[in-house]
Protein backbone atom coordinates (compact mmCIF):
# COMPACT_ATOMS: atom_id res chain seq x y z
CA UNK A 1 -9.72 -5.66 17.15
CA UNK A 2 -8.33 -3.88 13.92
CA UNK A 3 -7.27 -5.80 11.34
CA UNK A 4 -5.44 -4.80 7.76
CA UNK A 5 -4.74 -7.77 5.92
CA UNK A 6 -2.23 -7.38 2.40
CA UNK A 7 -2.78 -9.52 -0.38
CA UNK A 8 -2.15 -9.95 -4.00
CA UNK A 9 2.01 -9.85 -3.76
CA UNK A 10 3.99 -12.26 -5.64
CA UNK A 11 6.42 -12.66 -8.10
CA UNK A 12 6.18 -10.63 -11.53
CA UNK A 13 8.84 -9.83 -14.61
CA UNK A 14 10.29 -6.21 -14.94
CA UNK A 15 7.49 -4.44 -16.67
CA UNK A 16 4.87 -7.02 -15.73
CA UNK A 17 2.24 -5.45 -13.38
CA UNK A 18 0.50 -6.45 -10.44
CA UNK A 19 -2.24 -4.99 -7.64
CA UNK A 20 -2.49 -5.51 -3.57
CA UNK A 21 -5.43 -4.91 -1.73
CA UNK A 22 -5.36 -4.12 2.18
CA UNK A 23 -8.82 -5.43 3.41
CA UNK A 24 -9.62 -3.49 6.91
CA UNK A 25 -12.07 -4.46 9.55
CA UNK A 26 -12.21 -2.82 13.83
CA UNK A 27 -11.74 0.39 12.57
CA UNK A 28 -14.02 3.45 10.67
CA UNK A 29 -12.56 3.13 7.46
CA UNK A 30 -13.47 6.80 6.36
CA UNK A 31 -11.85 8.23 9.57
CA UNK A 32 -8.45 7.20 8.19
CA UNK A 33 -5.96 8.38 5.58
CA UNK A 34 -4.24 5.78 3.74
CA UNK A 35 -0.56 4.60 3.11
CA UNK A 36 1.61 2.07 1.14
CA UNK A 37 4.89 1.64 2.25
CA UNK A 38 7.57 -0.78 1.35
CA UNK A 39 10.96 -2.22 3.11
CA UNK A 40 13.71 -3.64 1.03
CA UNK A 41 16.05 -6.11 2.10
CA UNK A 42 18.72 -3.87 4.74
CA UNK A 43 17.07 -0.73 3.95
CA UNK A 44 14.23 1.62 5.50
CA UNK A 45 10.81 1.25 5.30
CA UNK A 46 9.33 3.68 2.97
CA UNK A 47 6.22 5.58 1.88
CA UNK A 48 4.88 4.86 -1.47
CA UNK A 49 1.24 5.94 -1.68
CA UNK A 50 -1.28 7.79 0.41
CA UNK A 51 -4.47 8.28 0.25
CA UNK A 52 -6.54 10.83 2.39
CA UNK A 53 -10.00 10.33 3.45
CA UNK A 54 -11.59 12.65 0.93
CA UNK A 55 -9.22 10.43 -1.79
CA UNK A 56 -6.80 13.03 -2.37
CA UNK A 57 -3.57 11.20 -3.50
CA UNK A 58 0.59 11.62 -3.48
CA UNK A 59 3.43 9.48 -4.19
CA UNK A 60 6.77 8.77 -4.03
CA UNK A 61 9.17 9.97 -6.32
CA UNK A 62 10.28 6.32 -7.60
CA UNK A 63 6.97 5.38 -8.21
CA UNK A 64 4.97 8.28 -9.57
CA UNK A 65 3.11 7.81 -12.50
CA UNK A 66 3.48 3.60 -12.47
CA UNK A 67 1.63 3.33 -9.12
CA UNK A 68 -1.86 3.66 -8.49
CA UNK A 69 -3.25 4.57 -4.97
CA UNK A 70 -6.95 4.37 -4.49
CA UNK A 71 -9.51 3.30 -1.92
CA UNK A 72 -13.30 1.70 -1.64
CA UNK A 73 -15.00 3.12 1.87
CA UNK A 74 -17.60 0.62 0.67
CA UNK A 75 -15.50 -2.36 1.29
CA UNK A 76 -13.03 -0.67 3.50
CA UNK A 77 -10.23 -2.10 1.39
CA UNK A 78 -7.36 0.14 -0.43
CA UNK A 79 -5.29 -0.97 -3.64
CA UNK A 80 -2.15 -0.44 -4.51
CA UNK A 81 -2.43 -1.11 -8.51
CA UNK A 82 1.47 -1.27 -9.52
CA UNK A 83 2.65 -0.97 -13.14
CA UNK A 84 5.88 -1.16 -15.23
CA UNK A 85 7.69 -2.48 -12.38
CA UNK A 86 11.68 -2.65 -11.71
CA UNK A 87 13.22 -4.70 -9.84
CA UNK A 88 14.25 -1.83 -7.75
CA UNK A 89 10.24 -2.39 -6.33
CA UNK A 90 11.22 -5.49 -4.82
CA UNK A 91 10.02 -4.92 -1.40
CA UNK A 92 7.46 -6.35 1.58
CA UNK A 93 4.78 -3.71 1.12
CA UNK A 94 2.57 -2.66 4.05
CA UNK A 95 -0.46 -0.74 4.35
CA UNK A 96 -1.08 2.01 7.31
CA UNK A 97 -3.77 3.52 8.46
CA UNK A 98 -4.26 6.75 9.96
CA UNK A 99 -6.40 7.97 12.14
CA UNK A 100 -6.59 11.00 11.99
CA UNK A 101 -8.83 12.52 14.57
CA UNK A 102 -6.93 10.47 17.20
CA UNK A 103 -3.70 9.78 16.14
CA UNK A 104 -3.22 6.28 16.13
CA UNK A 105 -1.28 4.60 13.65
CA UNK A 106 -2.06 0.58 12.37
CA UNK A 107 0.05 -1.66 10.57
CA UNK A 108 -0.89 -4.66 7.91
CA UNK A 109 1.52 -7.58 8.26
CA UNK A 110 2.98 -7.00 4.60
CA UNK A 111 3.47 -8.95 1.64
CA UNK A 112 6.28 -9.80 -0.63
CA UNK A 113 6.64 -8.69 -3.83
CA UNK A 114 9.42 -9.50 -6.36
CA UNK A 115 10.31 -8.43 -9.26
CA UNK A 116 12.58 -10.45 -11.55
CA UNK A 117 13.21 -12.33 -14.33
């Protein structure tokens, strides 16, 4: 049974910083790209980080350059490592993974983050 499991979410000031981790198990970690995504209150979900399999790494517009993507194949776990944050990045953030070869798509069970004073 595959299993991504979120942690580390929470509550943080604007500028404070915090990190999630998405601990995997059921699945062949290095067979799958990896994704952040977060859903606001009445809006879409939305991609925020991804990470391939050979670590290759994009991000969203909003959060380039205060968001760090990165993952351990060791510990089949990715981080999301989240800096200067607004409290535009209030959001439940989810991980994904990918697998690529065949093309099926898994889903963490998100956790909250919030950002305000």
């Amino acid at each position: 049974q595959v299993q991504l499991v979120e942690s580390g979410g929470g509550l943080v000031q604007p500028g404070g910083s915090l990190s999630l981790s998405c601990a995997t198990s059921g699945l062949t970690f290095s067979n799958h790209a990896m994704s952040w995504h977060r859903q606001a209150p009445g809006k879409e979900r939305e991609l925020v980080a991804h990470i391939s399999r050979a670590g290759a790494t994009n991000y969203a517009v909003s959060v380039k350059g205060r968001f760090t993507i990165s993952r351990d194949n060791a510990k089949n776990t990715v981080y999301l490592q989240m800096a200067s944050l607004k409290p535009e990045d209030t959001a439940v953030y989810f991980c994904n993974a990918w697998d690529v070869l065949n093309g099926i798509n898994y889903w963490g069970q998100g956790t909250q983050v919030t950002v305000s004073s």
